[in-house]
PDB file of N, CA and C in Angstrom:
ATOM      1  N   UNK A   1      -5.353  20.609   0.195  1.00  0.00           N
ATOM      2  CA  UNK A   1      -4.520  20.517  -0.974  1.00  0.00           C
ATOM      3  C   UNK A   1      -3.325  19.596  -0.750  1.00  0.00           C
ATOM      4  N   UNK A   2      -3.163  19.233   0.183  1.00  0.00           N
ATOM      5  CA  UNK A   2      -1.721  18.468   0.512  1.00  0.00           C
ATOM      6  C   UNK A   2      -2.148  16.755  -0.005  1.00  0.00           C
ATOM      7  N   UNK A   3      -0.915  16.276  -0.400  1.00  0.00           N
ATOM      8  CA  UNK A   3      -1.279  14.868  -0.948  1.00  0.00           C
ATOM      9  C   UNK A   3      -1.278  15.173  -2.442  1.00  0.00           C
ATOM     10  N   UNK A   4      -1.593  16.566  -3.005  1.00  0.00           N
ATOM     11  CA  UNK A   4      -1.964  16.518  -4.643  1.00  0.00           C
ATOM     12  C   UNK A   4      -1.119  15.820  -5.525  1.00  0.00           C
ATOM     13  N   UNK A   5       0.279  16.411  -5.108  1.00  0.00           N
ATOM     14  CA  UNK A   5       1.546  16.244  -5.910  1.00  0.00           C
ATOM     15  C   UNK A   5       1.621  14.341  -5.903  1.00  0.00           C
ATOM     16  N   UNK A   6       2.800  14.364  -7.354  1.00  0.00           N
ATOM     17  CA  UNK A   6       3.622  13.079  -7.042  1.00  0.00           C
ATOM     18  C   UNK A   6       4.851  13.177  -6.698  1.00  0.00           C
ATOM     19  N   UNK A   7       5.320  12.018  -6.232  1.00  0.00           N
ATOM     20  CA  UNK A   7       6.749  12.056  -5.709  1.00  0.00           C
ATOM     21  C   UNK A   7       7.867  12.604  -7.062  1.00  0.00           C
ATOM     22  N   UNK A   8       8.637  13.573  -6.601  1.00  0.00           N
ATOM     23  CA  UNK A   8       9.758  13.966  -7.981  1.00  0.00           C
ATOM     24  C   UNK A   8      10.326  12.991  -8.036  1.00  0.00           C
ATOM     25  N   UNK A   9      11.108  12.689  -9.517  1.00  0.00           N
ATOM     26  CA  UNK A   9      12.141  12.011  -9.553  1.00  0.00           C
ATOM     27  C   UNK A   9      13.425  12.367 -10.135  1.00  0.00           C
ATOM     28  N   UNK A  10      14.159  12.430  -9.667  1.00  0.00           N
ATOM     29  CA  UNK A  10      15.820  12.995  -9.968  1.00  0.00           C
ATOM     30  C   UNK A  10      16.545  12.149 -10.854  1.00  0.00           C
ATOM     31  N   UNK A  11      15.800  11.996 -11.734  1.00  0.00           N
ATOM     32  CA  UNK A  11      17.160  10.777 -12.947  1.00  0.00           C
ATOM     33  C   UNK A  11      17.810  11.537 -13.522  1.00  0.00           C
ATOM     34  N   UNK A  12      17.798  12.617 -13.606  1.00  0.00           N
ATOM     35  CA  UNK A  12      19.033  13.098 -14.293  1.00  0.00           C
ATOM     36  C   UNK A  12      19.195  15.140 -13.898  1.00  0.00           C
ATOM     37  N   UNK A  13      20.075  15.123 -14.107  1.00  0.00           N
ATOM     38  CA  UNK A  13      20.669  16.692 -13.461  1.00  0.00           C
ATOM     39  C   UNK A  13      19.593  18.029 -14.512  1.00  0.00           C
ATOM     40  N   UNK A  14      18.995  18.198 -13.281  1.00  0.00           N
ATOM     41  CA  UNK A  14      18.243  19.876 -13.673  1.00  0.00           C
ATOM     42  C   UNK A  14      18.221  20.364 -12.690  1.00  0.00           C
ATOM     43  N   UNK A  15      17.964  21.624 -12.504  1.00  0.00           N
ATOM     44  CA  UNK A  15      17.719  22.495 -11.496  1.00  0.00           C
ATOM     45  C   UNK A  15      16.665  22.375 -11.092  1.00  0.00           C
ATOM     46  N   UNK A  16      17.122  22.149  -9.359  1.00  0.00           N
ATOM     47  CA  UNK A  16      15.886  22.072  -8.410  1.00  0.00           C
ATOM     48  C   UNK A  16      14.233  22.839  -8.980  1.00  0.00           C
ATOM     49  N   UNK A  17      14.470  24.156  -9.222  1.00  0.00           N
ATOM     50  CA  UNK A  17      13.393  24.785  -9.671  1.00  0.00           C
ATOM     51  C   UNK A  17      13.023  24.517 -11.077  1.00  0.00           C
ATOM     52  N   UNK A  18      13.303  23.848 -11.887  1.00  0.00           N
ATOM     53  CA  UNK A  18      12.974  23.111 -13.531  1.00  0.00           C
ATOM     54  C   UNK A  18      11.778  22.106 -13.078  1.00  0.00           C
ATOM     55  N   UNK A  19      12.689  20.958 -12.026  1.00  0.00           N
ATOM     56  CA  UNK A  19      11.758  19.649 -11.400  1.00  0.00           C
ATOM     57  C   UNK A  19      10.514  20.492 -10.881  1.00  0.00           C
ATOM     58  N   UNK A  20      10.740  21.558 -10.133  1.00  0.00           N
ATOM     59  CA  UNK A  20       9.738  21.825  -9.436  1.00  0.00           C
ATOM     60  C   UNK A  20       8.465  22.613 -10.114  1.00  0.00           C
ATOM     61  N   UNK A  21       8.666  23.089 -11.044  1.00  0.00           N
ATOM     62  CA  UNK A  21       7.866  23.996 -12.284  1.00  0.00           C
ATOM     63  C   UNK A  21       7.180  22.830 -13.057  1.00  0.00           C
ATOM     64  N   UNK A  22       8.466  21.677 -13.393  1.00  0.00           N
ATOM     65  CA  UNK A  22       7.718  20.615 -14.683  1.00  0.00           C
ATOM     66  C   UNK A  22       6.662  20.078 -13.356  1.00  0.00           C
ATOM     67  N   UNK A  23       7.130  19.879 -12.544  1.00  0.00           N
ATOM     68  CA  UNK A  23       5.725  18.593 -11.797  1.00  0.00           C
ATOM     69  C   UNK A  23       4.656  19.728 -10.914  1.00  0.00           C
ATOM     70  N   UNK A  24       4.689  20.458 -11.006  1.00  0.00           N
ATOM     71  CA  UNK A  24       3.499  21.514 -10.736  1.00  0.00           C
ATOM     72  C   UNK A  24       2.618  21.928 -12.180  1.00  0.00           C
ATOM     73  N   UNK A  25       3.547  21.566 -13.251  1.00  0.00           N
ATOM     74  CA  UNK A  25       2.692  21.953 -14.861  1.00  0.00           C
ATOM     75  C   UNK A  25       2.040  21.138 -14.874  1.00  0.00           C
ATOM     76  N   UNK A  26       2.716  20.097 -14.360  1.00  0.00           N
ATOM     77  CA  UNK A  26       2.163  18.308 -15.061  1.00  0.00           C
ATOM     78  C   UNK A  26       0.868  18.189 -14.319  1.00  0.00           C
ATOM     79  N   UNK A  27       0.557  18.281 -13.077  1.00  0.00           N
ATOM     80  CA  UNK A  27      -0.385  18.566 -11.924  1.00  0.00           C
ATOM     81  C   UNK A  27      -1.386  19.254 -12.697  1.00  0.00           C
ATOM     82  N   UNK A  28      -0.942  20.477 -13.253  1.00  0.00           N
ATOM     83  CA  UNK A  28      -2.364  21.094 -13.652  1.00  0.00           C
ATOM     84  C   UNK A  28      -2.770  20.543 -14.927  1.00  0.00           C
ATOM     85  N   UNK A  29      -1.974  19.919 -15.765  1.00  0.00           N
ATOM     86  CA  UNK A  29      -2.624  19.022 -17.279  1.00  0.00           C
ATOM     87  C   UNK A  29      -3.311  18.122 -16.990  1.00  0.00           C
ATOM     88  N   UNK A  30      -2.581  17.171 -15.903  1.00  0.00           N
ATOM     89  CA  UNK A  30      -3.564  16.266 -15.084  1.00  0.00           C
ATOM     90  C   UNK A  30      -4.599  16.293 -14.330  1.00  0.00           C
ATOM     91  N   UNK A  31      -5.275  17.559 -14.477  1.00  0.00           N
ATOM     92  CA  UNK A  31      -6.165  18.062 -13.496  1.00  0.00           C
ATOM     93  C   UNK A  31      -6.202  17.464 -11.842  1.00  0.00           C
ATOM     94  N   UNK A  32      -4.946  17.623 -11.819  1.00  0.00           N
ATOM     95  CA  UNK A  32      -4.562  17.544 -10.148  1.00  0.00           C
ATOM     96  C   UNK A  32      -5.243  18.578  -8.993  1.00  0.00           C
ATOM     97  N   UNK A  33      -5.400  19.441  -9.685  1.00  0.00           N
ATOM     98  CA  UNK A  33      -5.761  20.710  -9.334  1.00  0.00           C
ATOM     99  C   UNK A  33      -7.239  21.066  -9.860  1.00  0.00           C
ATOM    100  N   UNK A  34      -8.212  21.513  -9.100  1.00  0.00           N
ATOM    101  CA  UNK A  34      -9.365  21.919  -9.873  1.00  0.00           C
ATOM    102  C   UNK A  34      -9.220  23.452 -10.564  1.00  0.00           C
ATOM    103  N   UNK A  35      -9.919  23.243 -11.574  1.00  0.00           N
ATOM    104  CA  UNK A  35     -10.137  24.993 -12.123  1.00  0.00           C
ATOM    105  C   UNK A  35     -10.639  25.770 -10.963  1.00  0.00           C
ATOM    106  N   UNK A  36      -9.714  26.748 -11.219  1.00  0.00           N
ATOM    107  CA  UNK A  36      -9.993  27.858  -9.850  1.00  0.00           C
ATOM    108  C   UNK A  36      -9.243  27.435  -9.266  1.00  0.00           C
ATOM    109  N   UNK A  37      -8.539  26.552  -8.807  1.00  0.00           N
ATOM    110  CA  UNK A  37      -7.630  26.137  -7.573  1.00  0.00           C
ATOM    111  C   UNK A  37      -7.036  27.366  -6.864  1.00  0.00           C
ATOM    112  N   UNK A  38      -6.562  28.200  -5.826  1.00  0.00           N
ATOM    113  CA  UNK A  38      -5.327  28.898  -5.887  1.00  0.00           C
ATOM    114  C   UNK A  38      -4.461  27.580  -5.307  1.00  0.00           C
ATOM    115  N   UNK A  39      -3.324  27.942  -5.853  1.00  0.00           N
ATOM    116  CA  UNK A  39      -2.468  27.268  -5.617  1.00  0.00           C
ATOM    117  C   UNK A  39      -1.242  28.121  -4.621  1.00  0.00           C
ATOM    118  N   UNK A  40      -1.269  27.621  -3.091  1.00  0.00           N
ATOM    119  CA  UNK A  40      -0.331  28.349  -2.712  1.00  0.00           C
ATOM    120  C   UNK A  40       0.852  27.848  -2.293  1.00  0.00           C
ATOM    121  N   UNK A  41       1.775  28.773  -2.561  1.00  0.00           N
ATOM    122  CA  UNK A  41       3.570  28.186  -2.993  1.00  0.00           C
ATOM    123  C   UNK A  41       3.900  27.913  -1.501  1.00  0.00           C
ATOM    124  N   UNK A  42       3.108  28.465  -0.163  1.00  0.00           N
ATOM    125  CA  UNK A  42       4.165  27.907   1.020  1.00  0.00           C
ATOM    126  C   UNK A  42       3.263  26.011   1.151  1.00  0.00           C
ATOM    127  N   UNK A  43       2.216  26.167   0.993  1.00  0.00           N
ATOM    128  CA  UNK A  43       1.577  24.782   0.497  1.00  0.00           C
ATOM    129  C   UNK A  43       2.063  23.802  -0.251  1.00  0.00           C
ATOM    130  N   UNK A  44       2.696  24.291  -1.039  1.00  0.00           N
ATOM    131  CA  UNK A  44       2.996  23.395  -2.308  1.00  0.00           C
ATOM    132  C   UNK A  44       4.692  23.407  -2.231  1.00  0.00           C
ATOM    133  N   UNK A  45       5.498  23.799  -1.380  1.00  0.00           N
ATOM    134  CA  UNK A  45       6.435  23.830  -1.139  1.00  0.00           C
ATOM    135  C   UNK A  45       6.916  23.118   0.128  1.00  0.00           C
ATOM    136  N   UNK A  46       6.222  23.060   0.947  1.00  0.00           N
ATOM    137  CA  UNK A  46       5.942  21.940   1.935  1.00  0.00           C
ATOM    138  C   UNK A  46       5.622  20.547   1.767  1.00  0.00           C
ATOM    139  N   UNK A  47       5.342  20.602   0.812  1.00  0.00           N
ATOM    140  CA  UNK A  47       4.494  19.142  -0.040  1.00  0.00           C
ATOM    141  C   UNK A  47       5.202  18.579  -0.619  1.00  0.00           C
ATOM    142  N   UNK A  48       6.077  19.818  -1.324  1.00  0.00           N
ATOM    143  CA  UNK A  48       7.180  18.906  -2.233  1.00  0.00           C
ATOM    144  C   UNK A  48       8.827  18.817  -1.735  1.00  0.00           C
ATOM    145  N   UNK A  49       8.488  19.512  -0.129  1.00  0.00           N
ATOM    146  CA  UNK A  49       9.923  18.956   0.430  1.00  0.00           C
ATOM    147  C   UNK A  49      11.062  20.199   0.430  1.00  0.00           C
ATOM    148  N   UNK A  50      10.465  21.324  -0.591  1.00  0.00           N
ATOM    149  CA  UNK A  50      11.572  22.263  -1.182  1.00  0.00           C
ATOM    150  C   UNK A  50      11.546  23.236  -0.789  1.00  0.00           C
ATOM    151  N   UNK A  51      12.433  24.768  -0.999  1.00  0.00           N
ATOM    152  CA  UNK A  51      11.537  26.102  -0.727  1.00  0.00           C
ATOM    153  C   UNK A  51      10.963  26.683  -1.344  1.00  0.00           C
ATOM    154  N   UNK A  52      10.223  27.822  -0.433  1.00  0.00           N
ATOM    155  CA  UNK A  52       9.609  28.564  -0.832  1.00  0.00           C
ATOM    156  C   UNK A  52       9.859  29.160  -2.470  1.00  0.00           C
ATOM    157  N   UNK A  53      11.304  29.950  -2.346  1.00  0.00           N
ATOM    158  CA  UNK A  53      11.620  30.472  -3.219  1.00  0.00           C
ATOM    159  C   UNK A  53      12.075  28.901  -4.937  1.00  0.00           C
ATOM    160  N   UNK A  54      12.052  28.213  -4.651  1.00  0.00           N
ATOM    161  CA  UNK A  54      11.870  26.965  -5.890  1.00  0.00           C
ATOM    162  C   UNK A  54      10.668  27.087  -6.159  1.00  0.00           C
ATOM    163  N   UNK A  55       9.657  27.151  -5.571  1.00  0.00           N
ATOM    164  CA  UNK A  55       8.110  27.099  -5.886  1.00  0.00           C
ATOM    165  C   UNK A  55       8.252  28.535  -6.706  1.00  0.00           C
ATOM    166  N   UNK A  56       8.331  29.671  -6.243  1.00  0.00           N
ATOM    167  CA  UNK A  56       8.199  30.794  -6.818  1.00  0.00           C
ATOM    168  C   UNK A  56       8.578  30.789  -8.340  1.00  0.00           C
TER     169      UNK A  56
END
């Protein structure tokens, strides 16, 4: 699963966990992710640089 994500981009002020929710939504519209995926947050939190608890 690593590699799925895209790089965030910070143009303008939201909360760490907003960025991190919108580009994990966007991932699954984009079928970044297969149906069925589990998606796990220490995985996907590693990936995107952040913690645990932002993924959550």
């Amino acid at each position: 699963m690593v590699g799925h994500l895209k790089p965030m981009k910070l143009e303008s002020y939201k909360p760490l966990r907003d960025i991190v929710s919108d580009a994990i939504r966007q991932a699954i519209i984009d079928w970044t992710f297969s149906p069925g995926e589990r998606l796990m947050k220490i995985q996907l939190a590693d990936e995107m640089g952040v913690s645990r608890t932002n993924v959550r």
